[in-house]
N, C-alpha and C. Protein backbone atom coordinates (compact mmCIF):
# COMPACT_ATOMS: atom_id res chain seq x y z
N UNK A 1 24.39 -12.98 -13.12
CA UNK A 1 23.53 -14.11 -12.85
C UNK A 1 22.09 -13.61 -12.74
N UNK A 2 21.28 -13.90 -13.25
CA UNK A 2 19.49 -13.38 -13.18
C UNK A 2 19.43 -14.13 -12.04
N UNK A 3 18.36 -13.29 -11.83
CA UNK A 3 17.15 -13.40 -10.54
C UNK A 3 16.64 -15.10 -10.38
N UNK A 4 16.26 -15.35 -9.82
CA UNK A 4 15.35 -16.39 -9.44
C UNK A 4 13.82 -16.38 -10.15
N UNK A 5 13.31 -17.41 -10.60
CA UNK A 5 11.59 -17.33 -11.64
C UNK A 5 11.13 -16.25 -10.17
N UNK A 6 10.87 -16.80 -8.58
CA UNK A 6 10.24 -16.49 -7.82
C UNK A 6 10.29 -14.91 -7.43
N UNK A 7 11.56 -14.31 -7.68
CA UNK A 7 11.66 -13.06 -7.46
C UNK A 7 10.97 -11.87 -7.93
N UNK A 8 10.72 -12.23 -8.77
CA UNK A 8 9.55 -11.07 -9.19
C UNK A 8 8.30 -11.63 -8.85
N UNK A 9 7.77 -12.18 -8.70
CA UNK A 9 6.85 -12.37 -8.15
C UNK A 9 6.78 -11.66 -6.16
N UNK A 10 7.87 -12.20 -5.78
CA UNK A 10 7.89 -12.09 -4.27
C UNK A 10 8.20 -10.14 -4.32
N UNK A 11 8.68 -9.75 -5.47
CA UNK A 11 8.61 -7.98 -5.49
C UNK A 11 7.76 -7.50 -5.76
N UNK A 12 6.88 -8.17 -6.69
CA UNK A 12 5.50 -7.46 -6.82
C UNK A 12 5.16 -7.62 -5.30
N UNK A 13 4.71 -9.13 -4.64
CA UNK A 13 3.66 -8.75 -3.72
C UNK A 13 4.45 -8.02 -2.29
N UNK A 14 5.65 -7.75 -2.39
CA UNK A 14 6.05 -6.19 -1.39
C UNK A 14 5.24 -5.18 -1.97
N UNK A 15 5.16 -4.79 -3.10
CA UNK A 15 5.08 -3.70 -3.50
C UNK A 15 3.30 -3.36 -3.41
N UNK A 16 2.52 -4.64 -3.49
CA UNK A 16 1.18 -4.74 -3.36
C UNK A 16 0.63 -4.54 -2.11
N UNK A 17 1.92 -5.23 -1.00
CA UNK A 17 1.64 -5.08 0.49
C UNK A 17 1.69 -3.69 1.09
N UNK A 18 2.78 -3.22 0.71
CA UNK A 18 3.16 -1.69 0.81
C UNK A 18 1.91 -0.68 0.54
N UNK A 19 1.76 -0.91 -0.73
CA UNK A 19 0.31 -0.39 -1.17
C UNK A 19 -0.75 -0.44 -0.52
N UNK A 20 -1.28 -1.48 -0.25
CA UNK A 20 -2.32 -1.67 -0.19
C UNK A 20 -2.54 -1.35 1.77
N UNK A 21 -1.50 -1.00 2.34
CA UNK A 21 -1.37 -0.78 3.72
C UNK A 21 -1.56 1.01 3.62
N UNK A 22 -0.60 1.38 2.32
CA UNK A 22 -0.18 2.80 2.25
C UNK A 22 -1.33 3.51 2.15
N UNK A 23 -2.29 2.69 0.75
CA UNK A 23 -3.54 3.78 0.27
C UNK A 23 -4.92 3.68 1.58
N UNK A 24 -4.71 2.11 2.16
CA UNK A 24 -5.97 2.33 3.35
C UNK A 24 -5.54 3.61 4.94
N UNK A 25 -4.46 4.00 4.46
CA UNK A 25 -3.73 4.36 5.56
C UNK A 25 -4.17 6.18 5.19
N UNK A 26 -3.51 6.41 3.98
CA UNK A 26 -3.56 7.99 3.72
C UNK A 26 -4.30 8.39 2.54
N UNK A 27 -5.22 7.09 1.69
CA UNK A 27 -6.05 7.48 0.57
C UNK A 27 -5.27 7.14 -0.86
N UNK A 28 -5.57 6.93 -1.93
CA UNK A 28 -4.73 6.71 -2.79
C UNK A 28 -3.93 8.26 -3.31
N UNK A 29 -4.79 9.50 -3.49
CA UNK A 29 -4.09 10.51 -4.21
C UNK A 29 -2.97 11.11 -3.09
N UNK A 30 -2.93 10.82 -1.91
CA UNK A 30 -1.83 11.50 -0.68
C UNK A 30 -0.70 10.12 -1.29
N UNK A 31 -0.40 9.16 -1.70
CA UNK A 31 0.80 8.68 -1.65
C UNK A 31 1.14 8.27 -3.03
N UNK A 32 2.40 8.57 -3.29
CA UNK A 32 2.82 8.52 -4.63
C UNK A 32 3.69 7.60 -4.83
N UNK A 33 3.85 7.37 -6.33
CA UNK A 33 4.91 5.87 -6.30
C UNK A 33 5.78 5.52 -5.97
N UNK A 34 6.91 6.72 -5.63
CA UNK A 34 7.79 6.73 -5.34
C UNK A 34 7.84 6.31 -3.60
N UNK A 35 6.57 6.75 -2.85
CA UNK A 35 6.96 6.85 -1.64
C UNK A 35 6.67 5.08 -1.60
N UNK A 36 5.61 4.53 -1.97
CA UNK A 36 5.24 3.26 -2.46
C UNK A 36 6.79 2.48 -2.56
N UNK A 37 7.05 2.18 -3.42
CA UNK A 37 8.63 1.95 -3.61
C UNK A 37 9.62 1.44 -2.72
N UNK A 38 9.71 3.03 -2.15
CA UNK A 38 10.22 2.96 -0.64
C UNK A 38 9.89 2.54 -0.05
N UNK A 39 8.14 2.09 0.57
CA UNK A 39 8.28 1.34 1.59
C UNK A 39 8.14 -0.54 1.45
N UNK A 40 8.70 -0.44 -0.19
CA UNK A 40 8.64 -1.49 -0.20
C UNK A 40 10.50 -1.91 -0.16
N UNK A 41 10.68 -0.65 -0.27
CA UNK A 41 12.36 -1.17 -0.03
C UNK A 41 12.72 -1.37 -1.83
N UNK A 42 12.11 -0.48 -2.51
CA UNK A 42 12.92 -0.81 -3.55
C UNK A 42 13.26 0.69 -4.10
N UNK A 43 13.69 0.87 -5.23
CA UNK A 43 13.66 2.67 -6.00
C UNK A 43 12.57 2.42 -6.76
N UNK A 44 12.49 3.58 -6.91
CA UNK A 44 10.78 4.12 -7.59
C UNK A 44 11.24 3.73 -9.24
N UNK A 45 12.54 3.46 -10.03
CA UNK A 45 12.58 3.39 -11.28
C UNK A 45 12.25 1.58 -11.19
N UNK A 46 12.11 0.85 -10.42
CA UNK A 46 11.43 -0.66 -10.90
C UNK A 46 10.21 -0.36 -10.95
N UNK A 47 9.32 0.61 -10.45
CA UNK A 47 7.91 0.31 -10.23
C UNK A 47 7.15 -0.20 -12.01
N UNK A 48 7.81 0.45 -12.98
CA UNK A 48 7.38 -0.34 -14.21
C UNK A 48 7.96 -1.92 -14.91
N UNK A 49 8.33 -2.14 -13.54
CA UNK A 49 8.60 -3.30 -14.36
C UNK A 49 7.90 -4.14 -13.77
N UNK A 50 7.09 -3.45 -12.70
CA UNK A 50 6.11 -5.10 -12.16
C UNK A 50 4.37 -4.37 -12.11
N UNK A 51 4.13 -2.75 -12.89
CA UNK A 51 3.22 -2.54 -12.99
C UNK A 51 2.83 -1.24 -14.76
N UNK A 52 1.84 -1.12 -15.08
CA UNK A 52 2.00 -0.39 -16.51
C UNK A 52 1.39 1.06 -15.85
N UNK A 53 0.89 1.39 -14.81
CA UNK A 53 0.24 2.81 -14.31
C UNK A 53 0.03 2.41 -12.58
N UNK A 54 -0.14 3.46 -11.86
CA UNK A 54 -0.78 3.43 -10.57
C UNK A 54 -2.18 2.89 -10.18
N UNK A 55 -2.37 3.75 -11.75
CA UNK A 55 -4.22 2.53 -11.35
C UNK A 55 -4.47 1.21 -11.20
N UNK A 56 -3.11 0.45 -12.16
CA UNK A 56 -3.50 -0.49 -12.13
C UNK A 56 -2.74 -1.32 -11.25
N UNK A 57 -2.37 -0.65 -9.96
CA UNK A 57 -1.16 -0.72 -8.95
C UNK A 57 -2.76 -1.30 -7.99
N UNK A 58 -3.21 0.31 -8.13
CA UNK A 58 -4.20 0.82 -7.08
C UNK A 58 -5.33 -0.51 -7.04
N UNK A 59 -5.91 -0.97 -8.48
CA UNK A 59 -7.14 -1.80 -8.18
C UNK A 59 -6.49 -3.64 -8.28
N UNK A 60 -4.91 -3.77 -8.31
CA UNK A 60 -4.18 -4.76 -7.26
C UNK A 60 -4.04 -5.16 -6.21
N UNK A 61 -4.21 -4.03 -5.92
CA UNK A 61 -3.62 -3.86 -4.21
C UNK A 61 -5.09 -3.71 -3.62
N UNK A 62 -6.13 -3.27 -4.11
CA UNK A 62 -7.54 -3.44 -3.62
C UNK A 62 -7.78 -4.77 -3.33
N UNK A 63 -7.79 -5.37 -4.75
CA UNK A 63 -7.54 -7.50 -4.97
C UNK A 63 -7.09 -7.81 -3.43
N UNK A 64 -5.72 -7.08 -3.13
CA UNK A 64 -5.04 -7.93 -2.50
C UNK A 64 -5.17 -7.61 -1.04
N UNK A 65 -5.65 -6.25 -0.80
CA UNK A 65 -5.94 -5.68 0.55
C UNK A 65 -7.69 -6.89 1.09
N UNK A 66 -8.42 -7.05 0.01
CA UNK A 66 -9.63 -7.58 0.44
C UNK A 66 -9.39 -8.96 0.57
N UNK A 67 -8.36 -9.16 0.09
CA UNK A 67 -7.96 -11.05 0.19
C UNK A 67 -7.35 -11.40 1.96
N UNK A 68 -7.08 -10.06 2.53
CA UNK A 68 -6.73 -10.15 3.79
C UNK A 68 -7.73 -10.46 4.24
N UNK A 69 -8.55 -9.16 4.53
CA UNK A 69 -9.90 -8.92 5.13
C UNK A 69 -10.60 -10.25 4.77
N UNK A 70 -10.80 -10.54 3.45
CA UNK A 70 -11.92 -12.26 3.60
C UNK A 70 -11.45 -13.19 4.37
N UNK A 71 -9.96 -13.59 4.57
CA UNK A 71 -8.99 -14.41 5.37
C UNK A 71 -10.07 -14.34 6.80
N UNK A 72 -9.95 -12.97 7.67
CA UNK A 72 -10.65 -13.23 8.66
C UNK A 72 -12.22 -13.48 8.74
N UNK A 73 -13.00 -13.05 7.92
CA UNK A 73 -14.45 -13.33 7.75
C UNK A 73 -14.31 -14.62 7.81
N UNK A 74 -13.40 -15.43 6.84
CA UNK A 74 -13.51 -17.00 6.60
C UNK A 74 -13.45 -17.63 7.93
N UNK A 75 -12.81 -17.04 8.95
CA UNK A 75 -12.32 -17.80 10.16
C UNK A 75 -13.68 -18.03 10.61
N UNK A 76 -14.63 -17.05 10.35
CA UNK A 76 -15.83 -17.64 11.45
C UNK A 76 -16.74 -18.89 10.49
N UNK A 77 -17.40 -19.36 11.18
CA UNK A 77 -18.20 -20.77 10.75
C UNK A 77 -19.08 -20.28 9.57
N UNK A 78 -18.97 -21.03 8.82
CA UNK A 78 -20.37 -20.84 7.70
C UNK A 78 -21.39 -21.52 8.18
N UNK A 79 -22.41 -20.53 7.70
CA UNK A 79 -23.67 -20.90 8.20
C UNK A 79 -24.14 -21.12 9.22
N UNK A 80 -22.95 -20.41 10.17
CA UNK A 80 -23.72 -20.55 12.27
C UNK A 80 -25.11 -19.81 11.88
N UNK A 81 -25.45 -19.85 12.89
CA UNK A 81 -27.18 -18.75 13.08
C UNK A 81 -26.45 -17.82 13.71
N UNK A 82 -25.43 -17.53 13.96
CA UNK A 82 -25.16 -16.14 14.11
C UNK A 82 -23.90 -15.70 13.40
N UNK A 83 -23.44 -16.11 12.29
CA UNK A 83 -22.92 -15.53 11.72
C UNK A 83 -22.47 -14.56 10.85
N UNK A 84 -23.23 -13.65 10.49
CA UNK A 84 -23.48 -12.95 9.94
C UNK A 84 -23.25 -11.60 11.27
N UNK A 85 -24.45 -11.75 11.82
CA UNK A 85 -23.86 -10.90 13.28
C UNK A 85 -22.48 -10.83 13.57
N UNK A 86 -21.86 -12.31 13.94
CA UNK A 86 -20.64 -12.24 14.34
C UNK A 86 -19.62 -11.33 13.73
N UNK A 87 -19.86 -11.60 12.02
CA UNK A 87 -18.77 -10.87 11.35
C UNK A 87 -18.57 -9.50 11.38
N UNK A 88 -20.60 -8.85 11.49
CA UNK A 88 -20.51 -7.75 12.07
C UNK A 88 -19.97 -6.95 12.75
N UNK A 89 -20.47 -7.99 14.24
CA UNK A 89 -19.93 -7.03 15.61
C UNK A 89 -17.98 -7.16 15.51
N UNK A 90 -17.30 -8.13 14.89
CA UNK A 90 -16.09 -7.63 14.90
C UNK A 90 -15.34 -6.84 13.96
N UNK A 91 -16.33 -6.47 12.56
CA UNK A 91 -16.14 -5.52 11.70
C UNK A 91 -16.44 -4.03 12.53
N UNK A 92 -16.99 -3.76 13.13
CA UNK A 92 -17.68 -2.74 14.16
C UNK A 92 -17.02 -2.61 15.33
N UNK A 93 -15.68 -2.64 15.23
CA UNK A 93 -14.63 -2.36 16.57
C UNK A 93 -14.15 -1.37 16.50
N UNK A 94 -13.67 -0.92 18.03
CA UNK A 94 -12.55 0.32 18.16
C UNK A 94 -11.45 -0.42 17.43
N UNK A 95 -11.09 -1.22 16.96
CA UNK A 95 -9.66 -1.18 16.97
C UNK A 95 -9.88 -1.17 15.35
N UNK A 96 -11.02 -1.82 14.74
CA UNK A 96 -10.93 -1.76 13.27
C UNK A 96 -11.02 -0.56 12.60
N UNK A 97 -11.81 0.37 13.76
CA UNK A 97 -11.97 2.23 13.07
C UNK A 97 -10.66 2.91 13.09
N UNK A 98 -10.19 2.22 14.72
CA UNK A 98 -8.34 2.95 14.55
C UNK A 98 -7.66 2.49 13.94
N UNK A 99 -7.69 1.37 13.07
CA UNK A 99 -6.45 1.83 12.00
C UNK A 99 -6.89 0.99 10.67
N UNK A 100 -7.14 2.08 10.21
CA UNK A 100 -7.81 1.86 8.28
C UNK A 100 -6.71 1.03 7.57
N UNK A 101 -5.21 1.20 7.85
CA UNK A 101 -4.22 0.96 7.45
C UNK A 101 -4.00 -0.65 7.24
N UNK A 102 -5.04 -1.46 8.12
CA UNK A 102 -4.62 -2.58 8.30
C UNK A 102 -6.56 -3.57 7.68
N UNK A 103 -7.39 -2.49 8.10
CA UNK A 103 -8.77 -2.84 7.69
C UNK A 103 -9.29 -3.21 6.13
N UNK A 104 -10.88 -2.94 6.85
CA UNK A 104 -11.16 -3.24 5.47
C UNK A 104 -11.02 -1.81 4.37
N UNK A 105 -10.40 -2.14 3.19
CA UNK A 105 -10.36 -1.66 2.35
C UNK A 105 -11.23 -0.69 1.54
N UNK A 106 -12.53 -1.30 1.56
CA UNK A 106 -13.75 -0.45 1.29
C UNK A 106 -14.27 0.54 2.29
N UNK A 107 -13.65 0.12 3.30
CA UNK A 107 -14.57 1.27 4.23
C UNK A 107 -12.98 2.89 3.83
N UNK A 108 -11.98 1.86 3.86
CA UNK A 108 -11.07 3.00 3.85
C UNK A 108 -10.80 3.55 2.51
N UNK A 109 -11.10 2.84 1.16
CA UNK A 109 -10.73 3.76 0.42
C UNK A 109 -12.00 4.20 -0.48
N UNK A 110 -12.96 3.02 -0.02
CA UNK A 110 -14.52 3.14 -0.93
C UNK A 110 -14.67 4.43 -1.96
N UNK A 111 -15.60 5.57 -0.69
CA UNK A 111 -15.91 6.70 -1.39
C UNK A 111 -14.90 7.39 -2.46
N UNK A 112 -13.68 7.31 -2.37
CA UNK A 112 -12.44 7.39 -2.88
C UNK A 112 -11.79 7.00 -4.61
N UNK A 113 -12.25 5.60 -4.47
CA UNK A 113 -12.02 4.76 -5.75
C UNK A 113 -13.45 4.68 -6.34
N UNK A 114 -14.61 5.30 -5.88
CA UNK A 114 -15.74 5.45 -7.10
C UNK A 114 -15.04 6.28 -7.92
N UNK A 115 -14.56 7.42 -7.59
CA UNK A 115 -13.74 8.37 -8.89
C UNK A 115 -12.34 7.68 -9.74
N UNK A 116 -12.30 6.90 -9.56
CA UNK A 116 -11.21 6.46 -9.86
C UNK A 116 -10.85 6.12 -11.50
N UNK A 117 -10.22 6.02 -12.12
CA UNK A 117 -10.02 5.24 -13.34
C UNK A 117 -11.33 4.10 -13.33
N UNK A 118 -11.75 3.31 -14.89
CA UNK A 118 -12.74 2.49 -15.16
C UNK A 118 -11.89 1.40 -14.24
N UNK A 119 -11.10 0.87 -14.64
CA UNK A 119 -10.78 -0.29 -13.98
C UNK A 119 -10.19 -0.39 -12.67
N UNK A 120 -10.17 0.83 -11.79
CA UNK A 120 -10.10 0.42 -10.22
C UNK A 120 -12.07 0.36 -9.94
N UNK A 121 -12.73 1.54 -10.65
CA UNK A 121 -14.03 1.17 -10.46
C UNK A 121 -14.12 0.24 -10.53
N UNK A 122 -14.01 -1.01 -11.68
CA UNK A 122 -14.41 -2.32 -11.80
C UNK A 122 -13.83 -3.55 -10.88
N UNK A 123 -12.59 -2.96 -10.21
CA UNK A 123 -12.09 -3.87 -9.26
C UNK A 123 -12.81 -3.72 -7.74
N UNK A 124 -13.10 -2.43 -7.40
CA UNK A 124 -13.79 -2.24 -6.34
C UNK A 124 -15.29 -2.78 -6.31
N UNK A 125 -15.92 -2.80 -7.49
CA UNK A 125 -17.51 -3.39 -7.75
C UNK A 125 -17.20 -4.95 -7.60
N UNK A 126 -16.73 -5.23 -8.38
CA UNK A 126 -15.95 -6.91 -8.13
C UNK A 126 -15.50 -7.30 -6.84
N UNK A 127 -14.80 -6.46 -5.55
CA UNK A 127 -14.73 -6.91 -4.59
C UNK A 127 -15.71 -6.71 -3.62
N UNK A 128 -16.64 -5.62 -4.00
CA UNK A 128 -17.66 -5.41 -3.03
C UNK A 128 -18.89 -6.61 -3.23
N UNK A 129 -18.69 -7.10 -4.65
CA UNK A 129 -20.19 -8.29 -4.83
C UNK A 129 -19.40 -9.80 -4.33
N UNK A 130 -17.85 -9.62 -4.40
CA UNK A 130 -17.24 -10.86 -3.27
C UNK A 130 -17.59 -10.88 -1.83
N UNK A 131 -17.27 -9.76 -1.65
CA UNK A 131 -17.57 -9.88 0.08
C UNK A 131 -19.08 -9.69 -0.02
N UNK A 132 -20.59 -9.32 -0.65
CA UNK A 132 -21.54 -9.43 -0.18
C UNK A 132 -21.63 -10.99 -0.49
N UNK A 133 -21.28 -11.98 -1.45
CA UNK A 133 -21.51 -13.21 -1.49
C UNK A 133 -20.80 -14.01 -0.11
N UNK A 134 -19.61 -13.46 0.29
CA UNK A 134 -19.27 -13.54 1.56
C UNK A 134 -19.97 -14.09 2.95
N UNK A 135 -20.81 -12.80 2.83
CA UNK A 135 -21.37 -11.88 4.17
C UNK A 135 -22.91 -13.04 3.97
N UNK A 136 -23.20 -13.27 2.92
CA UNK A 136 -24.53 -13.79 2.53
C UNK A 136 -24.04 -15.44 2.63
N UNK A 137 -23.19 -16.18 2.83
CA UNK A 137 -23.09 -17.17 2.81
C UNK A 137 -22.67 -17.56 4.11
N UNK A 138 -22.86 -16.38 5.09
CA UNK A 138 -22.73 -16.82 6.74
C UNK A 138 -24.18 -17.05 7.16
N UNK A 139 -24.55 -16.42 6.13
CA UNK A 139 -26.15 -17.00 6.80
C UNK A 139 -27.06 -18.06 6.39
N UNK A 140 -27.67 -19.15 7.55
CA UNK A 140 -28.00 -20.35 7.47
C UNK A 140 -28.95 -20.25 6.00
N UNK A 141 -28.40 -22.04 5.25
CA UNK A 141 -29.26 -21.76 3.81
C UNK A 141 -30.20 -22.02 4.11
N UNK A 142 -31.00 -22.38 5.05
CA UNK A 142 -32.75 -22.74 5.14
C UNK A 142 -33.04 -21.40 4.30
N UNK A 143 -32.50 -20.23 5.12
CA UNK A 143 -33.26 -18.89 4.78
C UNK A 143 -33.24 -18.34 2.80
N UNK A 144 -34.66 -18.51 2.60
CA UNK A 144 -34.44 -18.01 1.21
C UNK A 144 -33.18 -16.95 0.63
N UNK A 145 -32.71 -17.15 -0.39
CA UNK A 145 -31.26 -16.88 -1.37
C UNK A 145 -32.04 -15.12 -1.16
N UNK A 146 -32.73 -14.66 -1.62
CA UNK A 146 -33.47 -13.41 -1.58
C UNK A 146 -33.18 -12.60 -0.03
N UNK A 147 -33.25 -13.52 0.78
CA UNK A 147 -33.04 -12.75 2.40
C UNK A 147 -31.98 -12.79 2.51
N UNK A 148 -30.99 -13.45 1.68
CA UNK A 148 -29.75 -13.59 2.60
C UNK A 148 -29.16 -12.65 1.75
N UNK A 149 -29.40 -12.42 0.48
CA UNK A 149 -28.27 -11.27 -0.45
C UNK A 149 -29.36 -9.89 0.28
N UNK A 150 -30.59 -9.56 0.48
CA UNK A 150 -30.94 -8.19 1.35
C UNK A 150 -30.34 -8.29 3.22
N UNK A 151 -30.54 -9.29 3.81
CA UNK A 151 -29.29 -9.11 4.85
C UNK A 151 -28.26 -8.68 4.42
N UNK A 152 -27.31 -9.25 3.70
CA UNK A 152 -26.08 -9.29 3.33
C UNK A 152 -25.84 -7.77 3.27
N UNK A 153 -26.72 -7.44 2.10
CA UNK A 153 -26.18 -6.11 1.91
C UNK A 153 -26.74 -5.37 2.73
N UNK A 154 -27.81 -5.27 3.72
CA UNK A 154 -27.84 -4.19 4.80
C UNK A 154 -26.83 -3.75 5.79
N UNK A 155 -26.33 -5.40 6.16
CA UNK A 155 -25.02 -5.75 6.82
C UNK A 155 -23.95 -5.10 6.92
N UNK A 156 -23.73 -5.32 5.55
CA UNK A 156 -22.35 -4.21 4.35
C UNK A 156 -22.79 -2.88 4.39
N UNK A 157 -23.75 -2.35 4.15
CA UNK A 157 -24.30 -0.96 4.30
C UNK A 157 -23.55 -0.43 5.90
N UNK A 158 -24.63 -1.25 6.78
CA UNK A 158 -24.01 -0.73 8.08
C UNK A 158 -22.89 -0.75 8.11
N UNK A 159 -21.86 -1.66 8.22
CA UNK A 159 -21.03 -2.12 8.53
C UNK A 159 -19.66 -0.89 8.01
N UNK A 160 -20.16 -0.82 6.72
CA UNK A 160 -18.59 0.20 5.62
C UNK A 160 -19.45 1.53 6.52
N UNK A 161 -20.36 2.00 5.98
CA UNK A 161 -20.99 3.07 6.97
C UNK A 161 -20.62 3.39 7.72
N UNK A 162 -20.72 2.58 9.14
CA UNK A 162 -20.42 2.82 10.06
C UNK A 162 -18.89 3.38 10.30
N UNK A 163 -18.24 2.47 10.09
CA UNK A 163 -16.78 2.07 10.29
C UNK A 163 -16.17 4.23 9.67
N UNK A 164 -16.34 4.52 7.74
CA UNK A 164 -16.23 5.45 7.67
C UNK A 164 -16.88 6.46 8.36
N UNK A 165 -18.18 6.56 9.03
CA UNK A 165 -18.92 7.40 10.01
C UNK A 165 -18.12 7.84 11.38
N UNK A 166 -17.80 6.53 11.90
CA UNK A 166 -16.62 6.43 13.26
C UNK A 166 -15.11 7.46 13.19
N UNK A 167 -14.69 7.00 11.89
CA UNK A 167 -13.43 7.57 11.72
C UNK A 167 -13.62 9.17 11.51
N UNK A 168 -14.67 9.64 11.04
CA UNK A 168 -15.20 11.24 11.30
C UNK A 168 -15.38 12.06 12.46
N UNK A 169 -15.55 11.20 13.76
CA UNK A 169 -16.28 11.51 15.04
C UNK A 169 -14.70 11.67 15.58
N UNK A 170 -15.64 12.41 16.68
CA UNK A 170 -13.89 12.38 18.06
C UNK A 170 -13.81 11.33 18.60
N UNK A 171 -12.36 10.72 19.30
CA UNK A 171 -12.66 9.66 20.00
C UNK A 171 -13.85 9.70 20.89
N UNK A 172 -14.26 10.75 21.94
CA UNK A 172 -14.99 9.84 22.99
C UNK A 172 -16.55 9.29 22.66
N UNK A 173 -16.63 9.84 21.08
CA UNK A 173 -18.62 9.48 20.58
C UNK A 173 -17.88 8.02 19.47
N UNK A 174 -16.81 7.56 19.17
CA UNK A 174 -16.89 6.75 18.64
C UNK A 174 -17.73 5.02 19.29
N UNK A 175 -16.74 4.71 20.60
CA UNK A 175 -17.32 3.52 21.43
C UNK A 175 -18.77 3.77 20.75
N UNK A 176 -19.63 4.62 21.34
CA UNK A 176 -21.28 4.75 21.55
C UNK A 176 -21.62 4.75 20.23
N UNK A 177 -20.96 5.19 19.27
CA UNK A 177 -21.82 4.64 17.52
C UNK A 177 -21.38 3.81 17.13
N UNK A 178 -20.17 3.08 17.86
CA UNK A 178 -20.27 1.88 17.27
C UNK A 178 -21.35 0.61 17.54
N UNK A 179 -21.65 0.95 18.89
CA UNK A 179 -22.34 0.00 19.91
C UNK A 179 -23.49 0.11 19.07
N UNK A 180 -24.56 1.87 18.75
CA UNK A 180 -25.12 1.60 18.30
C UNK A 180 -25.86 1.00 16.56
N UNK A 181 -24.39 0.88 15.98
CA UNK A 181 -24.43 0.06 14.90
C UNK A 181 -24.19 -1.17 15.37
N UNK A 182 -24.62 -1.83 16.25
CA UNK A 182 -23.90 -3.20 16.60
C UNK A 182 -25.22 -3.51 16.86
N UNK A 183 -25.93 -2.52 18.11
CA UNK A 183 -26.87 -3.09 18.65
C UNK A 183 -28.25 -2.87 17.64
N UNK A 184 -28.28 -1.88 16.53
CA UNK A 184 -29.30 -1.86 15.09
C UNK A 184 -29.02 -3.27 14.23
N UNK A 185 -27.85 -3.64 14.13
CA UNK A 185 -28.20 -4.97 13.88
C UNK A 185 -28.42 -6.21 13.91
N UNK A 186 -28.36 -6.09 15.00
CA UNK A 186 -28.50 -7.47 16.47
C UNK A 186 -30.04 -7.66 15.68
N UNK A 187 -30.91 -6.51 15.93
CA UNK A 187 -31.87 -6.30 15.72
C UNK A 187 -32.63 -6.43 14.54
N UNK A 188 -31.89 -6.20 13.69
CA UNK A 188 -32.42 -6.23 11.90
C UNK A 188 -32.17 -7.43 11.44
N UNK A 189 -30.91 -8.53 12.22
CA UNK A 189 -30.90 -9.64 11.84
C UNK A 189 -31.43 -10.52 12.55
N UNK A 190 -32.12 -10.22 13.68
CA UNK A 190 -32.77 -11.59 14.46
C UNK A 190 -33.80 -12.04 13.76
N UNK A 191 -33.90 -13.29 14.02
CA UNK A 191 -35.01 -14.41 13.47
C UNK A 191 -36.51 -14.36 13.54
N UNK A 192 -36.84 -13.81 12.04
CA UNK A 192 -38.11 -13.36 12.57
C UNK A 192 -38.99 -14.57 13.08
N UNK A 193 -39.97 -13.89 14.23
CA UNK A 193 -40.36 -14.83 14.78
C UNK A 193 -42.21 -15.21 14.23
């Protein structure tokens, strides 16, 4: 008796979830398909039947790791006067530096997937100009289109920065650089007066 239409579909996105938890967790070149597979609960000989290479596993599971991460950005209000901050200061947590596994994607695999095959490059450029249209559409439209994509991306600068900067440090200097990436942009985004 075959599968169900839905079943392959619902195996790819194990296998995307798996991924995309696995590579923010230990990097893409530390985990291999096979271990992938496994933690999706399947054997490593289906992995071609719901993908044609790892790369193109890898800039899937990027797609699908950043479709999390926007989920929560979306929760906060568009266009508060402090939104943009907001998304900040909770991108800029202890708990988001301790575990990459579940974060944002760019901070954890960024530097990583510039080397990557052309088309995880092109998936990572593609999700990084989503989330700056993102990040730029928390901030009120009075403010000229020009300020809000140079916020935006200072924002994103700090923000992936930071987050990979944190995860370098020992615990007890993390709290204090995060604060002070929190409290540099309290500052860079207030209203000029």
């Amino acid at each position: 008796m075959p599968w169900p239409k839905e079943h392959k579909t619902q195996t790819r996105d194990r296998v995307l979830d798996a991924a995309a938890s696995a590579f923010r967790e230990a990097g893409v070149t530390q985990v291999g398909v096979g271990e992938l597979m496994r933690r999706a609960g399947l054997t490593h000989g289906g992995f071609y039947a719901h993908f044609n290479s790892k790369d193109e596993l890898i800039a899937e599971a990027l797609a699908y790791a950043m479709e999390d991460s926007r989920t929560n950005l979306d929760r906060l209000q568009v266009g508060a006067a402090k939104g943009l901050l907001e998304a900040a200061n909770a991108y800029l947590s202890s708990e988001h530096a301790s575990h990459p596994e579940m974060g944002c994607p760019i901070a954890a695999l960024g530097p990583e997937l510039t080397r990557g095959a052309p088309s995880v490059r092109q998936s990572l450029s593609r999700e990084i100009r989503k989330r700056l249209d993102q990040l730029a559409d928390l901030i009120p439209h009075r403010i000229s289109a020009q300020r809000r994509r140079r916020e935006a991306a200072g924002a994103l600068a700090c923000m992936v920065g930071g987050i990979i900067l944190t995860r370098g440090m020992k615990q007890p200097e993390r709290a204090g650089f995060l604060a002070d990436c929190r409290a540099f942009l309290a500052e860079a985004l207030a209203p000029a007066e």
